[in-house]
Protein backbone atom coordinates (compact mmCIF):
# COMPACT_ATOMS: atom_id res chain seq x y z
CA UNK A 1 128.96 71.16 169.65
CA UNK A 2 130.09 70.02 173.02
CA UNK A 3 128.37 71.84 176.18
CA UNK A 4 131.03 73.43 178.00
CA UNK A 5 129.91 75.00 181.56
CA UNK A 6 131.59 76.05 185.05
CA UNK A 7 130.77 76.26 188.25
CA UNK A 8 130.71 80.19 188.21
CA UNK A 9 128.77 80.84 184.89
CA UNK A 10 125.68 81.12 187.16
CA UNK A 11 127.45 84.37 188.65
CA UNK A 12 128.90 85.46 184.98
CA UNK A 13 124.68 85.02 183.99
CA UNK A 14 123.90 87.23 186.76
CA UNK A 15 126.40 90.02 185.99
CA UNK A 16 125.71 90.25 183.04
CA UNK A 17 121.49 90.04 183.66
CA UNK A 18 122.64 93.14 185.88
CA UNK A 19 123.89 95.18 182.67
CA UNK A 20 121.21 94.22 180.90
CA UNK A 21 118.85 95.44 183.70
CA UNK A 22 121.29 98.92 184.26
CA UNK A 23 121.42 99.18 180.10
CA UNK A 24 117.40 99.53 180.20
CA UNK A 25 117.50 101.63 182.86
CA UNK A 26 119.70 104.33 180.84
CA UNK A 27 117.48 103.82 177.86
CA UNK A 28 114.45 104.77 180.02
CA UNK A 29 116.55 107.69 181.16
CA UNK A 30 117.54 109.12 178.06
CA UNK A 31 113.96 108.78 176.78
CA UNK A 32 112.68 110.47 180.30
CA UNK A 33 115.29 113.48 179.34
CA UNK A 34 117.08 112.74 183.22
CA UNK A 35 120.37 114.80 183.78
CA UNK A 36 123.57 113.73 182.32
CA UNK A 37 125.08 112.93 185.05
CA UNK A 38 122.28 110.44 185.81
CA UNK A 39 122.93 108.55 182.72
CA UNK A 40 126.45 108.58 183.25
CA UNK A 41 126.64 107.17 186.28
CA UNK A 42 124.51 104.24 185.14
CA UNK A 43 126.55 103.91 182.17
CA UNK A 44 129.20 103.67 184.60
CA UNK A 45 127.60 100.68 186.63
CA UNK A 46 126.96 98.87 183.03
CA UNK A 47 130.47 99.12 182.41
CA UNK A 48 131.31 98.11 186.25
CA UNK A 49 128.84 95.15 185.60
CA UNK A 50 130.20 94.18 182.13
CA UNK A 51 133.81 94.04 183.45
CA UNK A 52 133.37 91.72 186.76
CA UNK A 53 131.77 88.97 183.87
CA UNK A 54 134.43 89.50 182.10
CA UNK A 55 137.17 89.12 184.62
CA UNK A 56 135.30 86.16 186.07
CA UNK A 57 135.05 84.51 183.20
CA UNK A 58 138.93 84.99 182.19
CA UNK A 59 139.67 83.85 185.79
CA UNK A 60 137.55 80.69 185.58
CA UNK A 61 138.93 80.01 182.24
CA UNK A 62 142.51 80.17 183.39
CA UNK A 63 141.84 77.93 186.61
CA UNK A 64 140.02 75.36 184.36
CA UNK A 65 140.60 75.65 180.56
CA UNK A 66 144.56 76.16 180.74
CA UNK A 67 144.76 72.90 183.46
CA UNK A 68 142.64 70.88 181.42
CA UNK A 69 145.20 71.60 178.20
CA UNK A 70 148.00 71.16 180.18
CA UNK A 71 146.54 67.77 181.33
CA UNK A 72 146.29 66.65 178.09
């Protein structure tokens, strides 16, 4: 299998490190018995965190994949 990295999957790591990090938290918080509202919110920011790797990774993929095809 060919390696295949990008200059911003350092940032798409970190975003999603971020989930993972808000994701534990909500665990912990659910477990603690916090307030719904609490656990939403940080559900929210998971979500939030999810969708910015996402988007950065379909945006890098477009600027770089799709050329590279084209080039070919």
């Amino acid at each position: 299998m060919t390696i295949h990295t990008h200059q911003l999957h350092p940032d798409i790591i970190k975003r999603l490190n971020r989930a993972r990090g808000h994701l534990s938290s909500v665990t912990q918080m659910i477990e603690d018995g916090r307030h719904c509202l609490d656990i939403a919110q940080q559900l929210h920011a998971v979500e939030k965190a999810i969708q910015q790797a996402k988007r950065t990774l379909v945006l890098d993929h477009i600027d770089h994949c799709l050329d590279e095809a084209l080039d070919t």
